[in-house]
N, C-alpha and C. Protein backbone atom coordinates (compact mmCIF):
# COMPACT_ATOMS: atom_id res chain seq x y z
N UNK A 1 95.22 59.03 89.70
CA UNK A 1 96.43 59.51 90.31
C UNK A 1 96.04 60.54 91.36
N UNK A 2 96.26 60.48 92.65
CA UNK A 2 96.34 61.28 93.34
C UNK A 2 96.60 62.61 93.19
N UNK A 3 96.67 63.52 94.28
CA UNK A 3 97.18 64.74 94.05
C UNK A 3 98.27 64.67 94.78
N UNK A 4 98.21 63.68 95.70
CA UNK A 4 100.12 64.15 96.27
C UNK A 4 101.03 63.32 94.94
N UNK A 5 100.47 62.78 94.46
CA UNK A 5 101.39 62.14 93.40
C UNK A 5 101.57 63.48 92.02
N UNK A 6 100.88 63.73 92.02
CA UNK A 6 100.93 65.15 91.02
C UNK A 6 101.78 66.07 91.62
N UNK A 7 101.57 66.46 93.14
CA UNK A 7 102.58 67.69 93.93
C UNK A 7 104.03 66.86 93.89
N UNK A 8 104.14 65.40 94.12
CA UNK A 8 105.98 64.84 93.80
C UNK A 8 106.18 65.24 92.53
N UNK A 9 105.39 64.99 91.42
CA UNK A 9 105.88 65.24 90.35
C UNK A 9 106.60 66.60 89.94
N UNK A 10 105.62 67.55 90.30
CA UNK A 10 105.86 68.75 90.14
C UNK A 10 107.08 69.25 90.92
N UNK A 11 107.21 68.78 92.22
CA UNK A 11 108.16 69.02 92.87
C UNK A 11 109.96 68.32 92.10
N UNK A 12 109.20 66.72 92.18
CA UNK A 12 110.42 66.48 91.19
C UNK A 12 110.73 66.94 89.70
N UNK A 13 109.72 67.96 89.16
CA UNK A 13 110.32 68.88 87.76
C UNK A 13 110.80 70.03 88.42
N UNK A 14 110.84 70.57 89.61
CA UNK A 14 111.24 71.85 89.60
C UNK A 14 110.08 73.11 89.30
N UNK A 15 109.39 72.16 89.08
CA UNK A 15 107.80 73.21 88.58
C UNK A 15 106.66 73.12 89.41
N UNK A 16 105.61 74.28 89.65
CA UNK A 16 104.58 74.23 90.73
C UNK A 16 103.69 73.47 89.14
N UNK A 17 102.58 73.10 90.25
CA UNK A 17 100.93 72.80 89.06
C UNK A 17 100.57 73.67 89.16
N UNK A 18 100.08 74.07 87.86
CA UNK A 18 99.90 75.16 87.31
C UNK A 18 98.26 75.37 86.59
N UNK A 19 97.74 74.55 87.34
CA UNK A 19 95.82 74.92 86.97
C UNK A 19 95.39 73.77 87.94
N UNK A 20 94.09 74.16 88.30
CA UNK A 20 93.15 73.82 89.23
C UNK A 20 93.18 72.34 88.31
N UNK A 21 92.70 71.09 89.79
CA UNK A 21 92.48 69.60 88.91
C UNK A 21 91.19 69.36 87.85
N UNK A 22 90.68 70.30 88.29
CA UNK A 22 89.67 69.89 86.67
C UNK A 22 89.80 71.47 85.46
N UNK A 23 90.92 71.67 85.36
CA UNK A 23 90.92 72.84 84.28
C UNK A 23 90.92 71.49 83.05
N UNK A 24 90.71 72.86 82.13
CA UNK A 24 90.59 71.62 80.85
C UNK A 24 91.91 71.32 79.90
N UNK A 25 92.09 70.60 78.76
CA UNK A 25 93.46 70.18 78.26
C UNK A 25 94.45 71.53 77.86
N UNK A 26 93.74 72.77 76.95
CA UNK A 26 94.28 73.91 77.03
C UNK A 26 95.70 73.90 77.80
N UNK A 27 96.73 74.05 76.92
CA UNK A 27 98.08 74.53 77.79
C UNK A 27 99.06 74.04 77.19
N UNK A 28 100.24 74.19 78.17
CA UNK A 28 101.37 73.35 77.33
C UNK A 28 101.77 72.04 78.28
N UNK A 29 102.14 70.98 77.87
CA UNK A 29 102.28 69.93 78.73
C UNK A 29 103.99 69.47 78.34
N UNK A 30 104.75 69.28 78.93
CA UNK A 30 105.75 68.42 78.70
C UNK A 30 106.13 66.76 79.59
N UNK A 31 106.34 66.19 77.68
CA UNK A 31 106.61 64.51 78.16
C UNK A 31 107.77 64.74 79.42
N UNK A 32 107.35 63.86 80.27
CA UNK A 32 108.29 63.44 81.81
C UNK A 32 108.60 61.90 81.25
N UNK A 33 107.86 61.27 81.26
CA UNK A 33 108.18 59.63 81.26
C UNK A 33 107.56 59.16 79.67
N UNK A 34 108.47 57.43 79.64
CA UNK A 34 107.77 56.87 78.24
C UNK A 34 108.09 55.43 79.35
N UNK A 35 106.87 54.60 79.12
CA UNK A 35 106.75 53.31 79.78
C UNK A 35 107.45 53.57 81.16
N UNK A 36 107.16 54.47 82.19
CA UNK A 36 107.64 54.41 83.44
C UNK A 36 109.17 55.07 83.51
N UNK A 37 109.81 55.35 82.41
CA UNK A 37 111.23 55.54 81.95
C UNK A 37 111.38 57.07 81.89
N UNK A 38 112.15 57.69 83.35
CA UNK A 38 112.13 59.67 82.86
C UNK A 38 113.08 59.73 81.54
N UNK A 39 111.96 61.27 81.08
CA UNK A 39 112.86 61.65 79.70
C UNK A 39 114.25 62.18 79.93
N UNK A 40 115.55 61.96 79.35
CA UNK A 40 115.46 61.33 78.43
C UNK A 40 115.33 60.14 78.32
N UNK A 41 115.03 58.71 77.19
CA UNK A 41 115.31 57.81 77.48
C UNK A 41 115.03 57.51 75.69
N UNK A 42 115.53 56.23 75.62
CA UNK A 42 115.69 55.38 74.15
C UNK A 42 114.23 54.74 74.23
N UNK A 43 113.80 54.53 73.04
CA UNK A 43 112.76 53.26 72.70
C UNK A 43 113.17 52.61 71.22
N UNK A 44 112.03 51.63 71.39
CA UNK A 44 112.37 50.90 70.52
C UNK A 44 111.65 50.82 69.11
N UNK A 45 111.71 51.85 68.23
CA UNK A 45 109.88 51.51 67.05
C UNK A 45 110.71 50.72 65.83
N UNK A 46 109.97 49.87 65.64
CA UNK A 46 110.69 48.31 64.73
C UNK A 46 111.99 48.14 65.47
N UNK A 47 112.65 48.58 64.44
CA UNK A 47 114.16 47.51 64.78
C UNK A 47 115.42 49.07 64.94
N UNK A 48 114.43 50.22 64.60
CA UNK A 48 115.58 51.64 65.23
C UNK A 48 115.24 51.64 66.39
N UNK A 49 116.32 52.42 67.25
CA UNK A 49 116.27 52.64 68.47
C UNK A 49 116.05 54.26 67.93
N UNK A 50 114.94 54.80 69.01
CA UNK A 50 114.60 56.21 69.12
C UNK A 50 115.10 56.89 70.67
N UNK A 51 115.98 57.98 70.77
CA UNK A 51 116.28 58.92 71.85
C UNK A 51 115.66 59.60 71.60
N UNK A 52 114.49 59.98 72.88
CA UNK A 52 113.89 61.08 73.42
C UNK A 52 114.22 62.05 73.85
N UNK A 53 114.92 62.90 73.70
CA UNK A 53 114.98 64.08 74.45
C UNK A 53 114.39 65.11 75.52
N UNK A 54 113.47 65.62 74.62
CA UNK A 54 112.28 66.48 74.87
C UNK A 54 111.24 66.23 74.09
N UNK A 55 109.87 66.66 74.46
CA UNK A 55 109.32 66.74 73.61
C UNK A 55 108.21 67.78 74.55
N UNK A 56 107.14 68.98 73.76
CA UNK A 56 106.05 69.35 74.34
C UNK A 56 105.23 69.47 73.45
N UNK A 57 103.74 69.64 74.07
CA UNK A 57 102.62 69.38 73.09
C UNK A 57 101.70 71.32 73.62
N UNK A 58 101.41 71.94 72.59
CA UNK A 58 100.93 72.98 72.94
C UNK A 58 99.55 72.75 72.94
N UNK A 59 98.38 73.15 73.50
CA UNK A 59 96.96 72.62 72.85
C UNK A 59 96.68 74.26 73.63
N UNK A 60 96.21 74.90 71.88
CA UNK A 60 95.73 76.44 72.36
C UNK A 60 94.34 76.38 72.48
N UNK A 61 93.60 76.94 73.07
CA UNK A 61 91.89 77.68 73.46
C UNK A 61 91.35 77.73 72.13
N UNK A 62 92.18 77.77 70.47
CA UNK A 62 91.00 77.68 69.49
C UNK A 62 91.30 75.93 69.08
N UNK A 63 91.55 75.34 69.93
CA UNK A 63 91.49 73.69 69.21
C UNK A 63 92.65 73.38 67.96
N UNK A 64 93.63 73.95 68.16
CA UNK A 64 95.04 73.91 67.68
C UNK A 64 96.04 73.39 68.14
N UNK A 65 96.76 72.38 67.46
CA UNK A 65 97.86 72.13 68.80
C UNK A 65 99.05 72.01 67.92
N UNK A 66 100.23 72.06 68.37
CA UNK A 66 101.84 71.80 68.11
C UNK A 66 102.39 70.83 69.03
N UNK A 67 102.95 69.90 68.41
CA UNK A 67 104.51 68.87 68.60
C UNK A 67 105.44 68.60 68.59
N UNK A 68 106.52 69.45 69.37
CA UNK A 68 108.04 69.33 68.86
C UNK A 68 109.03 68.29 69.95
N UNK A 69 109.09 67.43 68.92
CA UNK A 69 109.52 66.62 69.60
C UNK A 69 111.20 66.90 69.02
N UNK A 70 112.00 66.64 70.25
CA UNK A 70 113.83 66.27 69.69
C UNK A 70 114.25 65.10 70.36
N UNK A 71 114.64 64.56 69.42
CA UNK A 71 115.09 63.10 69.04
C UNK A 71 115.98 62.62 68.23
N UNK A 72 117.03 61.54 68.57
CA UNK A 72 118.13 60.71 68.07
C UNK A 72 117.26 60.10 67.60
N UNK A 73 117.60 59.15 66.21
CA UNK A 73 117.22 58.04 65.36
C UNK A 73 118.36 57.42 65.08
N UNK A 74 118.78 55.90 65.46
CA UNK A 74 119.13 55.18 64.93
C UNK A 74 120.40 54.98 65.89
N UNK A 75 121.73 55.69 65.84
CA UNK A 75 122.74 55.55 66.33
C UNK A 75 122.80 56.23 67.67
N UNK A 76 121.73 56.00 69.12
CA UNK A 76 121.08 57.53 69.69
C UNK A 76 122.89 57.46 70.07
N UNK A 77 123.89 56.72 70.24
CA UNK A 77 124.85 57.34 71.50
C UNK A 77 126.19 58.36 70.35
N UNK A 78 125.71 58.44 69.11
CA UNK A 78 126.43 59.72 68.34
C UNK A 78 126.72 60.94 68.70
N UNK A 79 127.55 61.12 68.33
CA UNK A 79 127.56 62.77 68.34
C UNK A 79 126.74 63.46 67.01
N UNK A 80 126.09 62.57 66.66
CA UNK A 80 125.44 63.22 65.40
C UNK A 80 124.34 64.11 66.57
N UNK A 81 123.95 65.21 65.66
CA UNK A 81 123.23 66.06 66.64
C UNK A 81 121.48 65.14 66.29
N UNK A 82 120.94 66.23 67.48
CA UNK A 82 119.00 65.50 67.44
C UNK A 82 118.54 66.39 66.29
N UNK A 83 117.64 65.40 65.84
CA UNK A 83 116.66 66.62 65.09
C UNK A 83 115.17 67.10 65.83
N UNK A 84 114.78 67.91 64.84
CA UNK A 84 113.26 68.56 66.06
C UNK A 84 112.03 67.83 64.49
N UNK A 85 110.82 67.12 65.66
CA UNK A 85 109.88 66.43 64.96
C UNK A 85 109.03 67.56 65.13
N UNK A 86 108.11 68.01 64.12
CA UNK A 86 107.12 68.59 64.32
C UNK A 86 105.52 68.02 63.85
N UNK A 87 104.75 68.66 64.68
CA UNK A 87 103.45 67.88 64.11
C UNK A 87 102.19 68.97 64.56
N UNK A 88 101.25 69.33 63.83
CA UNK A 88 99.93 69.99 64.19
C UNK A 88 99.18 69.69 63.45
N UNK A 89 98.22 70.25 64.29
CA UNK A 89 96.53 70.06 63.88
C UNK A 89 95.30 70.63 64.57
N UNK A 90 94.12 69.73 64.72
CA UNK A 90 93.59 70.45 65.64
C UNK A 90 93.32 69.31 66.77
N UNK A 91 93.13 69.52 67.68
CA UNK A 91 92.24 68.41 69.46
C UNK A 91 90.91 68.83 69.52
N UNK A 92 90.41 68.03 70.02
CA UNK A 92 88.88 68.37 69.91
C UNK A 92 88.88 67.33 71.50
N UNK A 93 87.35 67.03 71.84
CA UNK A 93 86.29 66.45 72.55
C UNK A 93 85.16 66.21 71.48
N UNK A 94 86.18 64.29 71.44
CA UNK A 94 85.05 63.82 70.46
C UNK A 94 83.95 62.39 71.29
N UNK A 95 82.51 63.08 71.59
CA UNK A 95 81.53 62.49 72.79
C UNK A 95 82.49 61.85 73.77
N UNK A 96 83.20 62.91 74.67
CA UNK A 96 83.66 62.88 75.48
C UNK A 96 85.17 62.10 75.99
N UNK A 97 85.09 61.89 74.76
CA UNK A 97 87.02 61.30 74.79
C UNK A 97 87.93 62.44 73.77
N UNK A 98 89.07 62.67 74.73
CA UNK A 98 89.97 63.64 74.29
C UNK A 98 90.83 62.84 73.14
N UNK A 99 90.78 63.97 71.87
CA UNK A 99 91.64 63.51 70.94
C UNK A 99 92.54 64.77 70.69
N UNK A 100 93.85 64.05 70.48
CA UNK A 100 94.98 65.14 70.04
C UNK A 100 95.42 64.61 68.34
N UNK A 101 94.71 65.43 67.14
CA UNK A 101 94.26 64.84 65.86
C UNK A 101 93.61 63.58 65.93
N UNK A 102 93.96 62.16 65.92
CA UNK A 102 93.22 60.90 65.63
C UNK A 102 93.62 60.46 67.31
N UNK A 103 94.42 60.99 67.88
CA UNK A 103 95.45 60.10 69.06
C UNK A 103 94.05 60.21 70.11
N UNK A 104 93.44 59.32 70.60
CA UNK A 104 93.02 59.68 72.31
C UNK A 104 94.14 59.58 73.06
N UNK A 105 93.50 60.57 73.98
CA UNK A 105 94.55 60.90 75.12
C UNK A 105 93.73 61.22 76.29
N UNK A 106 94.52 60.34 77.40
CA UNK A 106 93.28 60.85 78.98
C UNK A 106 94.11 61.37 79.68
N UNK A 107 93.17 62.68 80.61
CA UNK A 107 94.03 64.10 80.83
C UNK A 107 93.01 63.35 82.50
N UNK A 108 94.06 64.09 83.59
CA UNK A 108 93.65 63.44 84.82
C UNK A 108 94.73 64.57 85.20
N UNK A 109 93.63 65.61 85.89
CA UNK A 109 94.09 67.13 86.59
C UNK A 109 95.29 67.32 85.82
N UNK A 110 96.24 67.35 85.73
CA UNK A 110 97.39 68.06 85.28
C UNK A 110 98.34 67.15 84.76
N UNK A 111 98.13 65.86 84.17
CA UNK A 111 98.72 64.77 83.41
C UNK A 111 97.92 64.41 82.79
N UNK A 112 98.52 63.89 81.50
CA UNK A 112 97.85 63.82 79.95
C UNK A 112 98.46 62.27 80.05
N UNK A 113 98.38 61.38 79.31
CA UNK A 113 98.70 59.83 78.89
C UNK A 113 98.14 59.72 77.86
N UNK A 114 98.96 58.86 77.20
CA UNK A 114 98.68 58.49 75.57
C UNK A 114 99.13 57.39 75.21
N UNK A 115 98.72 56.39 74.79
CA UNK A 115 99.42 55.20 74.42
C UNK A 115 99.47 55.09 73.10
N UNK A 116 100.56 54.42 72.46
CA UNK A 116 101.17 54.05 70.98
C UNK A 116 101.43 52.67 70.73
N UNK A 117 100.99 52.33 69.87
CA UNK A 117 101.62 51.28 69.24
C UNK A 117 103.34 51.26 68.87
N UNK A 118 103.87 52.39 68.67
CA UNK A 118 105.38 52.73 68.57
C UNK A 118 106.04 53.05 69.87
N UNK A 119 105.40 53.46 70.38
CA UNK A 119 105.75 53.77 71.78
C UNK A 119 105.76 53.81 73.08
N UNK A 120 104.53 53.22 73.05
CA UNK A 120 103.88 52.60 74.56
C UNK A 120 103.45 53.84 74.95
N UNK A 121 103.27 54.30 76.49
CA UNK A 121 102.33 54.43 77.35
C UNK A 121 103.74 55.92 77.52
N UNK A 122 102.97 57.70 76.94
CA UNK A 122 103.41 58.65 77.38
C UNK A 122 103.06 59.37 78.27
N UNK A 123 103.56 60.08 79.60
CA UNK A 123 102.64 60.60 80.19
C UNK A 123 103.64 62.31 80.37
N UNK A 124 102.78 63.43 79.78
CA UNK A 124 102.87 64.44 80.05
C UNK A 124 102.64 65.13 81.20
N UNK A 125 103.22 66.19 81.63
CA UNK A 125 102.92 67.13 83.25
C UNK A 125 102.65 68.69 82.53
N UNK A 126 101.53 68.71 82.99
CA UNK A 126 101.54 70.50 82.78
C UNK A 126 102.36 71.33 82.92
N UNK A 127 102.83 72.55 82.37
CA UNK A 127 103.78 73.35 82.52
C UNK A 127 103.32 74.58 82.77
C-alpha cells in the first residue's frame, strides 16, 4: 500500500498518521474496513449475522494487548442495544511474522490486516 493511500485514509478518518512507516506494531489501531466494507457493517459467521460497530486493538510496549470489540448478534437491525467483546493476551514476533495471541497479522506502515475464517480480511488504521 502506498503512502498516498495511507494519507486518503487518514484523511478520510479525520485523523493524521501518527508514526513514521516503519515504527513497529506498538499502539492503538482501529478496524476501518471488513472485506473492503467501512465499519460499520454486518457479516456473516455461520448462519448469525454479526454488526460491527467499532472495534480497537491496543498492543502496549510490554507485549500485551486488548480487544474491544461492539457488536450486534443476530437481529443487527434491533433496538436491542450492542454488547462490548473483549479479548487479551500477549503479541509477540514469532521468526518474523506478527502474531496478535495465535492470529498472524501483517502490519504495512500504519495498517495492520488480519484474515479469519469468520470474518474475512480486517484491516486496521493507526490511531
Amino acid at each position: 500500500m502506498s503512502l498516498w493511500t495511507l494519507a486518503l485514509y487518514a484523511c478520510a478518518l479525520g485523523k493524521t498518521v501518527t508514526a513514521p512507516p516503519n515504527a513497529g506494531p506498538a499502539g492503538t489501531w482501529a478496524l476501518v474496513r471488513v472485506n473492503a466494507e467501512a465499519v460499520p457493517v454486518t457479516v456473516a459467521s455461520g448462519r448469525v449475522a454479526i454488526k460491527i460497530l467499532y472495534e480497537v486493538i491496543f498492543l502496549r510496549a510490554d507485549q500485551t494487548f486488548s480487544i474491544f470489540t461492539v457488536e450486534k448478534i443476530g437481529d443487527v437491525s434491533s433496538a436491542t442495544p450492542p454488547e462490548t467483546v473483549y479479548n487479551y493476551g500477549y503479541w509477540g514476533d514469532s521468526g518474523g511474522d506478527l502474531l496478535i495471541g495465535i492470529t498472524l497479522v501483517t502490519q504495512l506502515g500504519d495498517t495492520l490486516t488480519i484474515r479469519s475464517n469468520s470474518r474475512g480480511l480486517s484491516v486496521y488504521a493507526r490511531r
